[in-house]
N, C-alpha and C. Protein backbone atom coordinates (compact mmCIF):
# COMPACT_ATOMS: atom_id res chain seq x y z
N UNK A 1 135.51 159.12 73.92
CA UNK A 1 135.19 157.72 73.79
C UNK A 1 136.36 156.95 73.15
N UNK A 2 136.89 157.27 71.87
CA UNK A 2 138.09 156.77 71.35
C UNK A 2 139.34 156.45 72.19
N UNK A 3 139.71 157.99 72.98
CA UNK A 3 140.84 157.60 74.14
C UNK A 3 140.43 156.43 75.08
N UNK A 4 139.44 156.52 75.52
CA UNK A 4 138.76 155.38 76.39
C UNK A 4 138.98 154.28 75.86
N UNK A 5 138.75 153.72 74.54
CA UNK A 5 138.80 152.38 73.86
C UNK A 5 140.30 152.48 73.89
N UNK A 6 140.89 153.26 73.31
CA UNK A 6 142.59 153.28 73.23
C UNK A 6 143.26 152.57 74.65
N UNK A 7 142.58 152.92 75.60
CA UNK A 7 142.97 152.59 77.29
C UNK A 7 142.68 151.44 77.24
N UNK A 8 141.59 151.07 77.34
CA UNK A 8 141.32 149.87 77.40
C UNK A 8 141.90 148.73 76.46
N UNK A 9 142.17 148.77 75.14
CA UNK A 9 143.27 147.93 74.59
C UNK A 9 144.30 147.50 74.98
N UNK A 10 145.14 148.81 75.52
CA UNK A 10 146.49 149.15 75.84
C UNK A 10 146.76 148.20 77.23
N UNK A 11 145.61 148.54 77.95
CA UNK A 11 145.54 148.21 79.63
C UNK A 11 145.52 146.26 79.37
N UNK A 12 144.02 145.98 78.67
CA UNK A 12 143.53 144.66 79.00
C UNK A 12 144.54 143.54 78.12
N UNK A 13 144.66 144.15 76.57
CA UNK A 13 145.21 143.29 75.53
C UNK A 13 146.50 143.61 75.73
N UNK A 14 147.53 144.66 76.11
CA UNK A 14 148.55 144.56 75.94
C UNK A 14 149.85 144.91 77.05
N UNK A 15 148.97 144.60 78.01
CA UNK A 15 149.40 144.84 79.48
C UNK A 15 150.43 146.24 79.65
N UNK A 16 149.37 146.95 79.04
CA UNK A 16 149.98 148.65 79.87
C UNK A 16 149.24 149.18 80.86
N UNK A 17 150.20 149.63 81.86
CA UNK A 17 149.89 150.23 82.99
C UNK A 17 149.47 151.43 82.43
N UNK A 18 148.03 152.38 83.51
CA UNK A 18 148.17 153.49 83.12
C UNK A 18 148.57 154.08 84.12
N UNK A 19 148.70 155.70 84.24
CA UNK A 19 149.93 156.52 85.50
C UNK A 19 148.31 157.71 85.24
N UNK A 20 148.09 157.84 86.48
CA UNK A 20 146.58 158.40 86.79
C UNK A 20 147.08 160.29 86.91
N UNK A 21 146.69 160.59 86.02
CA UNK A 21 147.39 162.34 85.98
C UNK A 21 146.00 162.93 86.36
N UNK A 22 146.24 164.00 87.36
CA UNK A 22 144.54 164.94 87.32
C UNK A 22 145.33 166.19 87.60
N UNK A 23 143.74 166.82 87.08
CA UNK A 23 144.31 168.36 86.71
C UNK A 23 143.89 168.88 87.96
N UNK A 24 144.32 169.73 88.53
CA UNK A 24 144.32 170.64 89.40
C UNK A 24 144.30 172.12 89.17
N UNK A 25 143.42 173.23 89.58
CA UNK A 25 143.45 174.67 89.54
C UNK A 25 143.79 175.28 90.79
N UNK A 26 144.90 175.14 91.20
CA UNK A 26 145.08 175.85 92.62
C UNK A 26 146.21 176.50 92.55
N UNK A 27 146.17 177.82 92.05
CA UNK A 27 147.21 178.99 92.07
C UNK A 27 148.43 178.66 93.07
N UNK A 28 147.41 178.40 94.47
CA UNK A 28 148.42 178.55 95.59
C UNK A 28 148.58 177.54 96.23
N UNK A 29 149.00 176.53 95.36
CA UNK A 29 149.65 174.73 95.82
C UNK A 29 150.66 175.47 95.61
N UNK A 30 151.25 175.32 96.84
CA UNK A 30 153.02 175.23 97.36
C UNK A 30 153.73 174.57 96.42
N UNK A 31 155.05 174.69 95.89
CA UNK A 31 155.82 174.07 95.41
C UNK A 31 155.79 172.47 95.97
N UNK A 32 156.30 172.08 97.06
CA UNK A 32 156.58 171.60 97.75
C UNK A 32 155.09 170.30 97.56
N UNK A 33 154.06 170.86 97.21
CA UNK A 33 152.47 169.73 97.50
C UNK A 33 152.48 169.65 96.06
N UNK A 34 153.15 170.18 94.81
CA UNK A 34 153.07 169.98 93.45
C UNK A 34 154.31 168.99 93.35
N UNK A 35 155.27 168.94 94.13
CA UNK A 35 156.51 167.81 94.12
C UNK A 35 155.91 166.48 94.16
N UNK A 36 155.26 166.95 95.46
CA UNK A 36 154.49 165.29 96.19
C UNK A 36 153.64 164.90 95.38
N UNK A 37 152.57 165.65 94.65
CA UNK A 37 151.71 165.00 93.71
C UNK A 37 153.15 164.13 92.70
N UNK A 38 153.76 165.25 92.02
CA UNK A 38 154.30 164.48 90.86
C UNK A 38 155.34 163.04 90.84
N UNK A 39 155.22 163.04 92.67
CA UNK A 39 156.21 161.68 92.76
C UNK A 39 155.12 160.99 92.51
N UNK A 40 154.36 161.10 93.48
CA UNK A 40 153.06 159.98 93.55
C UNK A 40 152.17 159.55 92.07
N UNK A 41 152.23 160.10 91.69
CA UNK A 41 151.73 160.17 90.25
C UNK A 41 153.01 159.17 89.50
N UNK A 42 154.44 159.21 89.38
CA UNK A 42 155.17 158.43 89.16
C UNK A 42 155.52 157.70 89.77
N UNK A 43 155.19 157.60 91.31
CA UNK A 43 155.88 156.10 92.14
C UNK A 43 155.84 154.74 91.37
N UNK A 44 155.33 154.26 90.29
CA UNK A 44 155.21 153.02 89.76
C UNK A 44 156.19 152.79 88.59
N UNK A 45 156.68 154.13 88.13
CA UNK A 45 157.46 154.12 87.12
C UNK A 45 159.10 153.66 87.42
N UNK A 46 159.39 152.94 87.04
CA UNK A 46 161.13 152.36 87.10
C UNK A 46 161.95 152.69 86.19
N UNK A 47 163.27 152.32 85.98
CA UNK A 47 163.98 152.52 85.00
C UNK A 47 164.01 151.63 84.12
N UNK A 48 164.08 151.70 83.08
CA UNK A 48 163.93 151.34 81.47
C UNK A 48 162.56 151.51 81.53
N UNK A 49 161.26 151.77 82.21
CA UNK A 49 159.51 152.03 81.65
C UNK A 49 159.30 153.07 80.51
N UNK A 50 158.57 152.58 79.74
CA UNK A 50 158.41 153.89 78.78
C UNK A 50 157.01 154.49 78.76
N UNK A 51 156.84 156.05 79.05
CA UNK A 51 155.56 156.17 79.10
C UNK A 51 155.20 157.15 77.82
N UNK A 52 153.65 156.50 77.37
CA UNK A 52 153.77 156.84 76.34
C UNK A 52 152.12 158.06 76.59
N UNK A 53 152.55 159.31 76.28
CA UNK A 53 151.94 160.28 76.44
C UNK A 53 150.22 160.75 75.06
């Protein structure tokens, strides 16, 4: 619940984007389909963005 309120501050009051991460259990994701997630997961990010973990 706390992280949730944390998001929502961040998002509504202080105009941070969030970068949508999901977990996945699949031994046998190809290199190659773990690349593509991790662009897509960063396509919004530019240079000078700071993401804060």
């Amino acid at each position: 619940m706390a992280q949730n309120m944390v998001t929502d501050i961040a998002t509504k009051e202080l105009g941070f984007r969030e970068i949508g991460v999901f977990q996945y259990n699949d031994k046998n994701e190809s290199k190659s389909s773990l690349i593509a997630r991790f662009d897509g997961m960063l396509a919004g990010v530019e240079l000078g963005d700071v993401i804060v973990f």
